[in-house]
C-alpha atoms as a PDB file:
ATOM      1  CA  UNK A   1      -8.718  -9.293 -23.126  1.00  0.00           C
ATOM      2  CA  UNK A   2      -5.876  -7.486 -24.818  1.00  0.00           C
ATOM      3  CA  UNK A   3      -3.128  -6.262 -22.298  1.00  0.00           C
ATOM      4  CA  UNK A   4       0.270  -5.015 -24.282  1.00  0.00           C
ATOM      5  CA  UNK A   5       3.020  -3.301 -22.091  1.00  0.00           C
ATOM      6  CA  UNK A   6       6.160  -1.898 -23.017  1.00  0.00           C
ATOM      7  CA  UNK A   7       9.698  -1.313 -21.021  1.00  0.00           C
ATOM      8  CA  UNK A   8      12.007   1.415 -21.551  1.00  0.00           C
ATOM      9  CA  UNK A   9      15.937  -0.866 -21.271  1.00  0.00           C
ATOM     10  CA  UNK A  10      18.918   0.389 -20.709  1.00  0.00           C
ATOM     11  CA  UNK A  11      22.026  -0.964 -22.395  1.00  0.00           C
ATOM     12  CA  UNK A  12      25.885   0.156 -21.418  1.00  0.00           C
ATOM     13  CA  UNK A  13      26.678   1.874 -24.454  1.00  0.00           C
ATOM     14  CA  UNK A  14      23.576   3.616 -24.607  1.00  0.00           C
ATOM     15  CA  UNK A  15      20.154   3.881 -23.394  1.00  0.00           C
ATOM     16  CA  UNK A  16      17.799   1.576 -25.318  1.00  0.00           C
ATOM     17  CA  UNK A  17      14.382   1.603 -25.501  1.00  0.00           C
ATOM     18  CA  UNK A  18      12.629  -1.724 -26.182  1.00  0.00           C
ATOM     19  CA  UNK A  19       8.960  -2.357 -26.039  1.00  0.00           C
ATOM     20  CA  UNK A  20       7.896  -5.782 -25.147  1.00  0.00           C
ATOM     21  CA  UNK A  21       3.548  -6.615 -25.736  1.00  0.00           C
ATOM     22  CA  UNK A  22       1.784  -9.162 -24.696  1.00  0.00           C
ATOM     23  CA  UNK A  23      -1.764  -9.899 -26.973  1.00  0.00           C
ATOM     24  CA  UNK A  24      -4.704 -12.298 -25.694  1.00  0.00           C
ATOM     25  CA  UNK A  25      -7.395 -13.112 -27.729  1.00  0.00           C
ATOM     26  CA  UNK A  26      -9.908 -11.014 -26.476  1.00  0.00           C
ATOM     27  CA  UNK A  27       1.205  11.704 -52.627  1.00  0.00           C
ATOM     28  CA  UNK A  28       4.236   9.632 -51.718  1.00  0.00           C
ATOM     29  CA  UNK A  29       2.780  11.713 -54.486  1.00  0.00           C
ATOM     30  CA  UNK A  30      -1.064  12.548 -55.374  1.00  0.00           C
ATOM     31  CA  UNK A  31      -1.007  10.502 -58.909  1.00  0.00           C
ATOM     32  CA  UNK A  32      -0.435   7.744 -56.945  1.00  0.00           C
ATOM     33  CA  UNK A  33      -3.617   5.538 -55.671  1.00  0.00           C
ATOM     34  CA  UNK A  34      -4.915   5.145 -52.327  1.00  0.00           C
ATOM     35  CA  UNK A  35      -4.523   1.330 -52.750  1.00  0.00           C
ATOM     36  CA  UNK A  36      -0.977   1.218 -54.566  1.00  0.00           C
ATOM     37  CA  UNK A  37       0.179   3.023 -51.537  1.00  0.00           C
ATOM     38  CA  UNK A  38      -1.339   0.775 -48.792  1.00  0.00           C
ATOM     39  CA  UNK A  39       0.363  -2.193 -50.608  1.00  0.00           C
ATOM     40  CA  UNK A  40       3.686  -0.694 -49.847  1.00  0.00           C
ATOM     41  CA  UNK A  41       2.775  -1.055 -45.925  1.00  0.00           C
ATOM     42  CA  UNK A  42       3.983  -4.654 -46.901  1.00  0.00           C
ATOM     43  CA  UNK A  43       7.437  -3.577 -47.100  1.00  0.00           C
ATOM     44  CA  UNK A  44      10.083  -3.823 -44.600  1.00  0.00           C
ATOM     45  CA  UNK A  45      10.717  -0.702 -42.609  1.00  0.00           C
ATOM     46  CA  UNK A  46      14.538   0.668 -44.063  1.00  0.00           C
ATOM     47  CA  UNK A  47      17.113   0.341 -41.496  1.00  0.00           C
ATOM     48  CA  UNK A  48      19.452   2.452 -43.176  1.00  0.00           C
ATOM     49  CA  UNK A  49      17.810   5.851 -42.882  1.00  0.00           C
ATOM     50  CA  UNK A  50      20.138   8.423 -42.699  1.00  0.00           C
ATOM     51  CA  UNK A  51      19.092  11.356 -40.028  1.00  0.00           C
ATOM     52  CA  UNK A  52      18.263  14.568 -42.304  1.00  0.00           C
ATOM     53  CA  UNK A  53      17.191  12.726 -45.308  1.00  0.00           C
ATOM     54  CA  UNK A  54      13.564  14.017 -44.728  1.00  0.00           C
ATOM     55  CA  UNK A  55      12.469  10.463 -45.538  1.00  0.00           C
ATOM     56  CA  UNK A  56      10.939  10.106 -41.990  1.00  0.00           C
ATOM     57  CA  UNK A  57       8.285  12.159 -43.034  1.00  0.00           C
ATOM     58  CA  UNK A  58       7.846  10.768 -46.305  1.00  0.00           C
ATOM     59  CA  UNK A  59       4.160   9.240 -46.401  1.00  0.00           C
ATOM     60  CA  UNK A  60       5.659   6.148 -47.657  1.00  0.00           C
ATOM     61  CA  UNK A  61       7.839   5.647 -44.538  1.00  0.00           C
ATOM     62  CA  UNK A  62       5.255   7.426 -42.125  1.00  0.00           C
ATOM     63  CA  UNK A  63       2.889   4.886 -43.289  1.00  0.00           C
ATOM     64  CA  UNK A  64       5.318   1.662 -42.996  1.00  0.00           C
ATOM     65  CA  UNK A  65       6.173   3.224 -39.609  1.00  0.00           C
ATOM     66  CA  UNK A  66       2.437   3.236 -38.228  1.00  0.00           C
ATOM     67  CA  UNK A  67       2.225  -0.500 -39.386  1.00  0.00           C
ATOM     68  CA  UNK A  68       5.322  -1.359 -37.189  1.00  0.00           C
ATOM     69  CA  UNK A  69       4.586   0.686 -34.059  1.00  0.00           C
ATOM     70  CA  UNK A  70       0.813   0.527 -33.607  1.00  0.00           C
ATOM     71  CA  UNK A  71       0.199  -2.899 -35.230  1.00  0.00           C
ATOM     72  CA  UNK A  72       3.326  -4.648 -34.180  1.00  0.00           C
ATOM     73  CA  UNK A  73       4.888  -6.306 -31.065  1.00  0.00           C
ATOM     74  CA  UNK A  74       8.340  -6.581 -30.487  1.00  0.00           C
ATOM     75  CA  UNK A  75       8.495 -10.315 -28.997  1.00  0.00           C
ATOM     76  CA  UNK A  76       5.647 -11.602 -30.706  1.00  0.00           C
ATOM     77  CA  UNK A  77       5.009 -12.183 -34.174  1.00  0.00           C
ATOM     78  CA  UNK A  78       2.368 -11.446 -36.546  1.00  0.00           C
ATOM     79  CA  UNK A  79      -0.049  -8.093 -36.721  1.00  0.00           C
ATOM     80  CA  UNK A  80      -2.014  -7.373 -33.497  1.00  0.00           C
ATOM     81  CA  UNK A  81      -5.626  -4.834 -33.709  1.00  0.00           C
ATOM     82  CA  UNK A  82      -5.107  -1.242 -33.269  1.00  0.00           C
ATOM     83  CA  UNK A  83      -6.033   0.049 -29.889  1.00  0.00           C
ATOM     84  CA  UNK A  84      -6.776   3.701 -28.728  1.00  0.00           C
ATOM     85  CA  UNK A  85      -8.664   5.118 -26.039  1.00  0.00           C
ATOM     86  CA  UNK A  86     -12.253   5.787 -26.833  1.00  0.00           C
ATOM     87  CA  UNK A  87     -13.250   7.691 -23.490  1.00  0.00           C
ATOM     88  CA  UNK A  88     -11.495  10.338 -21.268  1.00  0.00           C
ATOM     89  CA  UNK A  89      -8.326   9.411 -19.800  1.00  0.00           C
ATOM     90  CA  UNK A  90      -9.218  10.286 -16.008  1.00  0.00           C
ATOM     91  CA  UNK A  91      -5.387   9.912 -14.345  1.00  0.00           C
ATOM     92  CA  UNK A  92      -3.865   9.745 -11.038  1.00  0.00           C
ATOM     93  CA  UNK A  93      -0.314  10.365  -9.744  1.00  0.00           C
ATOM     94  CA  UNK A  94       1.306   8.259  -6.995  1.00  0.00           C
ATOM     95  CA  UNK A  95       4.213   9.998  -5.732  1.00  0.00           C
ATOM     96  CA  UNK A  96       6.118   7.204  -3.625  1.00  0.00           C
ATOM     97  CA  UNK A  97       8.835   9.793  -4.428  1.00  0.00           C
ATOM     98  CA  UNK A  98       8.569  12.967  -3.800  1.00  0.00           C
ATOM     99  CA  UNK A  99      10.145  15.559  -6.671  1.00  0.00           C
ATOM    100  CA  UNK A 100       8.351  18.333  -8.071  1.00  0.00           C
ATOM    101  CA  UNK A 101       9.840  17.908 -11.422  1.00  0.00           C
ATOM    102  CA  UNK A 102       8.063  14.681 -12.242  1.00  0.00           C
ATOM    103  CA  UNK A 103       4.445  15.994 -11.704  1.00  0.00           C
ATOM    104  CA  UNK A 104       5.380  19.280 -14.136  1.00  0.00           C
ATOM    105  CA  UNK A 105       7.236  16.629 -16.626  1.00  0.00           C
ATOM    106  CA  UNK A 106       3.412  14.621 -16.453  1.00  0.00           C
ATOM    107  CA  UNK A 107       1.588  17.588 -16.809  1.00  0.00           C
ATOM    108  CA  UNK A 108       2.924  19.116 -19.436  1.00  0.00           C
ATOM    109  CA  UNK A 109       2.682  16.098 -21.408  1.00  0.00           C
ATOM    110  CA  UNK A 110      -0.155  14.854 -20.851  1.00  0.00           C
ATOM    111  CA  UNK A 111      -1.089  18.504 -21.861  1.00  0.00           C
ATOM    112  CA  UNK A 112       0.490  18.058 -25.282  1.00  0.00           C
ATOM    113  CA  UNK A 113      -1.103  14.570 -25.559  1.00  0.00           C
ATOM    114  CA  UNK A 114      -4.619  15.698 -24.936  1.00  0.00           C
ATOM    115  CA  UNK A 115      -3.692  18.449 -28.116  1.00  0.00           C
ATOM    116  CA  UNK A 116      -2.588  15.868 -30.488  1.00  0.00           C
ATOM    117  CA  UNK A 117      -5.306  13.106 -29.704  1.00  0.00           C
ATOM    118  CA  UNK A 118      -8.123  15.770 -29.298  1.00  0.00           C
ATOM    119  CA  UNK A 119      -8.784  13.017 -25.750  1.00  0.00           C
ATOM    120  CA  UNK A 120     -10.139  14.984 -22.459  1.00  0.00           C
ATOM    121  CA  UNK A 121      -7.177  14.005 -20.046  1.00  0.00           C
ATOM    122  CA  UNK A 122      -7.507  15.779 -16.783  1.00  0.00           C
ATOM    123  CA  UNK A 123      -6.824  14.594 -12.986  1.00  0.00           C
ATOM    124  CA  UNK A 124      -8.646  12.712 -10.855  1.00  0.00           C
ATOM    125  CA  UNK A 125      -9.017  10.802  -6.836  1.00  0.00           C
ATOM    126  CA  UNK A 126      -7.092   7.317  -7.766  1.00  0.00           C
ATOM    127  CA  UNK A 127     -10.366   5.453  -7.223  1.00  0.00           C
ATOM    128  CA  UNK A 128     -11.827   7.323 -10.672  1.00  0.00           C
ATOM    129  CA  UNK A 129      -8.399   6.835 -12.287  1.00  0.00           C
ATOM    130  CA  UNK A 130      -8.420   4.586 -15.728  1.00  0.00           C
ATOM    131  CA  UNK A 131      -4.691   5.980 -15.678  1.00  0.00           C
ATOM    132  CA  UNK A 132      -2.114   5.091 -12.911  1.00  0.00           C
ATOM    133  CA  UNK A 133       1.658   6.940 -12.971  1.00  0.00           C
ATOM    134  CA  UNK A 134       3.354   5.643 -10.058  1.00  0.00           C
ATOM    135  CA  UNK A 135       6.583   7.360  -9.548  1.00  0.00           C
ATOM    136  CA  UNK A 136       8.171   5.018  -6.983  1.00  0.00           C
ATOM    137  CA  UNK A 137      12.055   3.268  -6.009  1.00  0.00           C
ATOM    138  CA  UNK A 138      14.131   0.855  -7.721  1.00  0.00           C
ATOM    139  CA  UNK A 139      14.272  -0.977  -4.565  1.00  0.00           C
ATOM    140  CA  UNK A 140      10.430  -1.304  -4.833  1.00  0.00           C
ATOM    141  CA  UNK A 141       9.112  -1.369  -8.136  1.00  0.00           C
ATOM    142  CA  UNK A 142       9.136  -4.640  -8.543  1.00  0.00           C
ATOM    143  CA  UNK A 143       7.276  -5.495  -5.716  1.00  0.00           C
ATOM    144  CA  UNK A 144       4.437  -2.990  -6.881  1.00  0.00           C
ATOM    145  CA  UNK A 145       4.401  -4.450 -10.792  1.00  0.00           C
ATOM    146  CA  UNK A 146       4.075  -7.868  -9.242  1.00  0.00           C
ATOM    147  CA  UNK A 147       1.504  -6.965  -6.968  1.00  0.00           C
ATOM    148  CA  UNK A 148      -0.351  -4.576  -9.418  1.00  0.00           C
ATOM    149  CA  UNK A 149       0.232  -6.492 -12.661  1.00  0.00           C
ATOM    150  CA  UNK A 150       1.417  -9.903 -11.537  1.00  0.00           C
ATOM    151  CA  UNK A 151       3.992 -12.082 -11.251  1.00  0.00           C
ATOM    152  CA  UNK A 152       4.679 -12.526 -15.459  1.00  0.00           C
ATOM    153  CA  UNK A 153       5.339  -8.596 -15.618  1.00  0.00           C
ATOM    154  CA  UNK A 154       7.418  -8.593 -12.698  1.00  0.00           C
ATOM    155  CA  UNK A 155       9.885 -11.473 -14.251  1.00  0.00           C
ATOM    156  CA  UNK A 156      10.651  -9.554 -17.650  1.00  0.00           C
ATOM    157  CA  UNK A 157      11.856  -6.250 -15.393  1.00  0.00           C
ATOM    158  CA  UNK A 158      15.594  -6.914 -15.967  1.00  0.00           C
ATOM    159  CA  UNK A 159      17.304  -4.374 -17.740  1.00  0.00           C
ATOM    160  CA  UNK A 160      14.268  -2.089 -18.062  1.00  0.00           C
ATOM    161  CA  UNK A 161      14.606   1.246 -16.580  1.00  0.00           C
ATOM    162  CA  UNK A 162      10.645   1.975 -16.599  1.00  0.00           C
ATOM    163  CA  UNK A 163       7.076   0.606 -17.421  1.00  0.00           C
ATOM    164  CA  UNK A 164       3.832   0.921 -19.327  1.00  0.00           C
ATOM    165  CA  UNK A 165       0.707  -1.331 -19.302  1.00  0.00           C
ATOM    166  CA  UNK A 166      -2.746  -1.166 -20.617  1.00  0.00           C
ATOM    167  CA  UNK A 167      -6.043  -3.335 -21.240  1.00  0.00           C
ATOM    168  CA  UNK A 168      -7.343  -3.183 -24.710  1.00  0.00           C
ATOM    169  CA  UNK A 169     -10.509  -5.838 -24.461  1.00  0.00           C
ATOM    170  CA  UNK A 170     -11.839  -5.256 -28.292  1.00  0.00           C
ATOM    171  CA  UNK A 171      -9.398  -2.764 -29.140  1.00  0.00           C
ATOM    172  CA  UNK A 172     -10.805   0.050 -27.004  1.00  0.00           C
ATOM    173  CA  UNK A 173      -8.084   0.996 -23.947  1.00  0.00           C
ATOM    174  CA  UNK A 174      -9.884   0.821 -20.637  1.00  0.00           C
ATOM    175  CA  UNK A 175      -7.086   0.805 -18.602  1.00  0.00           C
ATOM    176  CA  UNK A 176      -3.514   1.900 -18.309  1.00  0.00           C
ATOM    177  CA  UNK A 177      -0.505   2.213 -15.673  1.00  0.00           C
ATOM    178  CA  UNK A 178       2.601   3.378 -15.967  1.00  0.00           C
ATOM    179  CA  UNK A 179       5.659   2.570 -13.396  1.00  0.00           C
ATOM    180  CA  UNK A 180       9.188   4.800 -13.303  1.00  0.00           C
ATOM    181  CA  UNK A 181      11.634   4.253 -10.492  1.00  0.00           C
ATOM    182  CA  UNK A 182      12.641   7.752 -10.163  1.00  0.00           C
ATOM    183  CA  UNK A 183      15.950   6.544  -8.941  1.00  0.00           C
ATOM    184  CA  UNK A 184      16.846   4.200 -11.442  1.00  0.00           C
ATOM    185  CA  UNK A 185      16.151   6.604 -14.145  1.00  0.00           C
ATOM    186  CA  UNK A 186      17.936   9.287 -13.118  1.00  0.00           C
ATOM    187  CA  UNK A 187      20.836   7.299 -12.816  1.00  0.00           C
ATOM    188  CA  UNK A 188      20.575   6.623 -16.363  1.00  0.00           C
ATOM    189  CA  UNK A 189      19.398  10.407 -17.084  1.00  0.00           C
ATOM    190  CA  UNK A 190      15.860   9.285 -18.729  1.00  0.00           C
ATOM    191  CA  UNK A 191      13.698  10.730 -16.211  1.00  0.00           C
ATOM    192  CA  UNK A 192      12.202  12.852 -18.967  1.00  0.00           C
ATOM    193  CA  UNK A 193      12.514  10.090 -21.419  1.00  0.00           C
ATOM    194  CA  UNK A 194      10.318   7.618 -18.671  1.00  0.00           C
ATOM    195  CA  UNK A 195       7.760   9.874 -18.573  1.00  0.00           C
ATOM    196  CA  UNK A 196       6.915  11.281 -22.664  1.00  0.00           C
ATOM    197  CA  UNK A 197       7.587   7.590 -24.085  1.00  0.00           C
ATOM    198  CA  UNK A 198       5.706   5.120 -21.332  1.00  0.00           C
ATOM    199  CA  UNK A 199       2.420   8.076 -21.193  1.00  0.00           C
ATOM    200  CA  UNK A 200       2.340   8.212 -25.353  1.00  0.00           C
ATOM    201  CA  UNK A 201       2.901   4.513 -25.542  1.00  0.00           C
ATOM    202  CA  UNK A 202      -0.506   4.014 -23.392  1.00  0.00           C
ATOM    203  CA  UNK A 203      -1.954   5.764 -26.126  1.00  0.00           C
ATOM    204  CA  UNK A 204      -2.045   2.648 -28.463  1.00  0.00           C
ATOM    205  CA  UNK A 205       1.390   2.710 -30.009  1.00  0.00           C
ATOM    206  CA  UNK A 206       2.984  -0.290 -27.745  1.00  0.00           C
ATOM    207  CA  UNK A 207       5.579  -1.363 -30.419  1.00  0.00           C
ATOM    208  CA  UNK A 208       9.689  -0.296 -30.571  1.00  0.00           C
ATOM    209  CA  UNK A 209      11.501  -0.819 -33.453  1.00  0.00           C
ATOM    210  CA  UNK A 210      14.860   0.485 -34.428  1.00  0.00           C
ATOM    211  CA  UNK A 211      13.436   0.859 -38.373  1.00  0.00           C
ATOM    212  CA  UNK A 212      11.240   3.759 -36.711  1.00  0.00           C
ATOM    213  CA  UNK A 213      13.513   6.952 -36.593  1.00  0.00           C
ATOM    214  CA  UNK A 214      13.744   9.333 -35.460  1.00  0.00           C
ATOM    215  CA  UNK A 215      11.072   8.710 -32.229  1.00  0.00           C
ATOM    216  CA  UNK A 216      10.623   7.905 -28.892  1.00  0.00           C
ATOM    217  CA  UNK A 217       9.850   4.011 -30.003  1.00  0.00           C
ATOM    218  CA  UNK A 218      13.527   3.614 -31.306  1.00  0.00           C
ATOM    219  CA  UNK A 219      15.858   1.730 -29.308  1.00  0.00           C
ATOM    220  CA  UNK A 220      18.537   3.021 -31.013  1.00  0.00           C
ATOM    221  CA  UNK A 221      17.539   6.905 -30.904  1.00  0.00           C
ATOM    222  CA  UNK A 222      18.451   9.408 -28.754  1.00  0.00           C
ATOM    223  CA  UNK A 223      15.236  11.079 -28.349  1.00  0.00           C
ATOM    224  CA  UNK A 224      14.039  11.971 -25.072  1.00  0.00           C
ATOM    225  CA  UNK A 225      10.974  13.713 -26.846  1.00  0.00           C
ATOM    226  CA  UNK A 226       8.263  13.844 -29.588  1.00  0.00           C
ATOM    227  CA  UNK A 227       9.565  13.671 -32.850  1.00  0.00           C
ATOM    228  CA  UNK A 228       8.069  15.275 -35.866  1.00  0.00           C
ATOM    229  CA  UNK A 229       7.374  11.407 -37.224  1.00  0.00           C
ATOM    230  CA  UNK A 230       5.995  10.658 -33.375  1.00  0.00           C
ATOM    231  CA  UNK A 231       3.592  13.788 -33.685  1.00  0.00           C
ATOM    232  CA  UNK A 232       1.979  12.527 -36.948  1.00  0.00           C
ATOM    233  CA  UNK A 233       1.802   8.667 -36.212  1.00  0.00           C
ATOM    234  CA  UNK A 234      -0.275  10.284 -33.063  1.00  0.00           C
ATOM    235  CA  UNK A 235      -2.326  12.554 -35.009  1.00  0.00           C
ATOM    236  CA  UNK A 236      -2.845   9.245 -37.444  1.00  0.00           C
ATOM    237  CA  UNK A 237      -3.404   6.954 -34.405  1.00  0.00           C
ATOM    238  CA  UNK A 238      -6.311   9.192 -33.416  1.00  0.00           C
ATOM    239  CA  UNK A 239      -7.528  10.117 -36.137  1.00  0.00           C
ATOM    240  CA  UNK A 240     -11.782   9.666 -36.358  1.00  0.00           C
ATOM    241  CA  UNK A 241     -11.311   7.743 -39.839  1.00  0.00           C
ATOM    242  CA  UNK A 242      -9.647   4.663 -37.400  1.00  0.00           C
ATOM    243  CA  UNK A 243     -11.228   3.080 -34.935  1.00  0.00           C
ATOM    244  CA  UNK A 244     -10.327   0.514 -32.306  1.00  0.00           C
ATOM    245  CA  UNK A 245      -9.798  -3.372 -32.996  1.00  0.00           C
ATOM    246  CA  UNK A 246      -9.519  -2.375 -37.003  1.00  0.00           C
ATOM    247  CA  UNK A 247      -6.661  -4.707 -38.009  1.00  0.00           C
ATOM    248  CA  UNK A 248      -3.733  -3.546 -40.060  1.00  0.00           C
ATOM    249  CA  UNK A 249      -5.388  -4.354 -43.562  1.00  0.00           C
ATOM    250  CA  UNK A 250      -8.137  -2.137 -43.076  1.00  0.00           C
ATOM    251  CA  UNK A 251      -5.806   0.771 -41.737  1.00  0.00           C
ATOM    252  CA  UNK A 252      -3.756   0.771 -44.602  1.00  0.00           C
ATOM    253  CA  UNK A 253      -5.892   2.379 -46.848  1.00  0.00           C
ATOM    254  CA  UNK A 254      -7.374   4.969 -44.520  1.00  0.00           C
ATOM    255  CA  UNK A 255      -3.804   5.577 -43.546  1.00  0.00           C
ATOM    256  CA  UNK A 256      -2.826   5.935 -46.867  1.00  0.00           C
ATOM    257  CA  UNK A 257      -5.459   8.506 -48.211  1.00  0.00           C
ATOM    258  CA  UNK A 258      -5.217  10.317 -44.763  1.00  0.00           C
ATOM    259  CA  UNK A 259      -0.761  10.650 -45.556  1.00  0.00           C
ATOM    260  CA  UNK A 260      -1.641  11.883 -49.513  1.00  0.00           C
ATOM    261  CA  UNK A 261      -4.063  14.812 -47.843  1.00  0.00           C
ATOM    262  CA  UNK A 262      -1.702  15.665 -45.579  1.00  0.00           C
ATOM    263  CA  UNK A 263       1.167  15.824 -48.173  1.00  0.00           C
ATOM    264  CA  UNK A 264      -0.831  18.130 -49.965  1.00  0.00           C
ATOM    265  CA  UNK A 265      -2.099  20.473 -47.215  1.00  0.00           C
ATOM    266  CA  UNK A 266       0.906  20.716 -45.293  1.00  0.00           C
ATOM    267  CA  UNK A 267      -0.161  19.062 -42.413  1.00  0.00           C
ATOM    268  CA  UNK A 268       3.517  16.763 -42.730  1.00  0.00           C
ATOM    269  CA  UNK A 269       5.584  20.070 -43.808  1.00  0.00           C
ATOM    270  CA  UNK A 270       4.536  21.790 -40.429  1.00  0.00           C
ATOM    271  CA  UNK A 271       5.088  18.555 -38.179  1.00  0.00           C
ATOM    272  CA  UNK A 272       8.661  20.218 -37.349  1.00  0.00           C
ATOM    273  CA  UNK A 273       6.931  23.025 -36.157  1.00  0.00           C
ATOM    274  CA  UNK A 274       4.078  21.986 -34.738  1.00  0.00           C
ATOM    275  CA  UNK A 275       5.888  19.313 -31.905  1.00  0.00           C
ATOM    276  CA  UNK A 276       7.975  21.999 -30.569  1.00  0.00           C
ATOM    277  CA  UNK A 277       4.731  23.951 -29.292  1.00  0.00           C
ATOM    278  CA  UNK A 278       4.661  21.207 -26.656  1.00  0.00           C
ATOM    279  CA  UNK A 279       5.427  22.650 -23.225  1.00  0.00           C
ATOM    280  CA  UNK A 280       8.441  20.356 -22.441  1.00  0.00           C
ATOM    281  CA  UNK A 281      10.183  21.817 -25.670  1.00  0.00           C
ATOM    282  CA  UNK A 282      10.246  24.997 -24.161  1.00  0.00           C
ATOM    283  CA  UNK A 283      10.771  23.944 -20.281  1.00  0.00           C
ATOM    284  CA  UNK A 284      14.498  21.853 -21.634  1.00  0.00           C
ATOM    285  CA  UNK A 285      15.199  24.670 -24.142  1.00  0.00           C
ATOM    286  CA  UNK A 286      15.063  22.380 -27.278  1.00  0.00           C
END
């Protein structure tokens, strides 16, 4: 069985997001091929990229960014199968804390979510629930990751500010909890930030990496929410054309023909536009 899960860190100069996953066994322009582009997936992600550039949504970099965050872990080496849900995501919400805020932050993402992946997400009784949020303490969330996840989880908590897990047997996500010590990250002011990356990172896209920018999976980004490169690697991710446990050679070239269409209908142009529709745009002003 596949289990991957990711922590959002916090660091003194600024709040870091790093992604730890843990794997069992279980066109850039139209006269350009389909397979000429895939090959560039090879290449390193940039580091360099300069906010503004408009490279993130360059196909080239979109497509080297997919590779990285859905087929990549952060600790771990190699290229790991993509994984996406396959069935409704039936969630529940454990309030050990009690703020209205964090149900409407949930809610209105998960909204968004359900509009990018095209996924029925709606609310359930937590024995139905193939989703658990647990909004709970600093003072007791590691108790409940140990308990709920075990004690391996538990051990790598130091430094993290919140948590995501899922169960990907075969590539297909059957399972998926998500753990923010409401106290801990509003200290830090990433109460918001907790909740949009940990519930998109359950989606399939486990990996950080501070090549990826701007998004939610940087550590070294300020982003709090979707991106315009986080909206497309979404709409990529769950895409019909993929399909769970496909490794990253045989994404490449479905990724690749999927970014030259795009390109040429738009769909990347509008990307700016399109994110900001999200509910939580409007409810922080952005």
């Amino acid at each position: 069985m596949k289990t991957a899960w990711n922590c959002r860190m916090w660091r003194p100069s600024v709040l870091l997001v790093g992604a730890m996953a843990l794997a069992g066994r279980s066109v850039i322009a139209l006269i350009l091929t389909s397979l000429a582009f895939a090959a560039a997936l090879a290449k390193p992600l940039a580091t360099d990229f300069e906010p503004g550039a408009g490279n993130h949504l360059n196909p080239d970099y979109v497509a080297r960014a997919f590779a990285a965050v859905v087929h990549g872990r952060e600790y771990e080496a190699g290229s790991f199968p993509l994984a996406k849900w396959a069935t409704e995501i039936r969630f529940t919400i454990e309030e050990q804390v009690q703020e209205p805020v964090q149900r409407q932050l949930v809610l209105m993402h998960l909204k968004q979510l359900g509009e990018l992946t095209g996924l029925a997400i709606r609310e359930v009784d937590a024995n139905k629930a193939n989703l658990h949020i647990l909004f709970t303490r600093q003072r007791d969330w590691g108790g409940e990751v140990k308990r709920r996840l075990g004690a391996k989880a538990a051990a790598n908590l130091h430094g993290a500010v919140c948590l995501a897990h899922f169960e990907a047997p075969g590539g297909v996500i059957r399972r998926a909890q998500v753990f923010i010590p409401v106290d801990q990250a509003r200290m830090h002011g990433k109460l918001v930030s907790c909740v949009v990356e940990e519930l998109t990172q359950v989606l399939g896209l486990p990996n950080d990496s501070d090549a990826v920018f701007p998004s939610v999976f940087n550590d070294k980004a300020a982003a709090d929410l979707l991106t315009p490169l986080d909206w497309v690697l979404i709409r990529l991710l769950y895409h019909n054309a993929l399909t769970p446990g496909m490794s990253r050679t045989q994404t490449a070239p479905v990724i690749a023909e999927l970014l030259a269409a795009w390109l040429a209908d738009g769909t990347l142009a509008s990307a700016d536009y399109e994110v900001r529709r999200g509910e939580l745009y409007r409810l922080l002003g952005r």
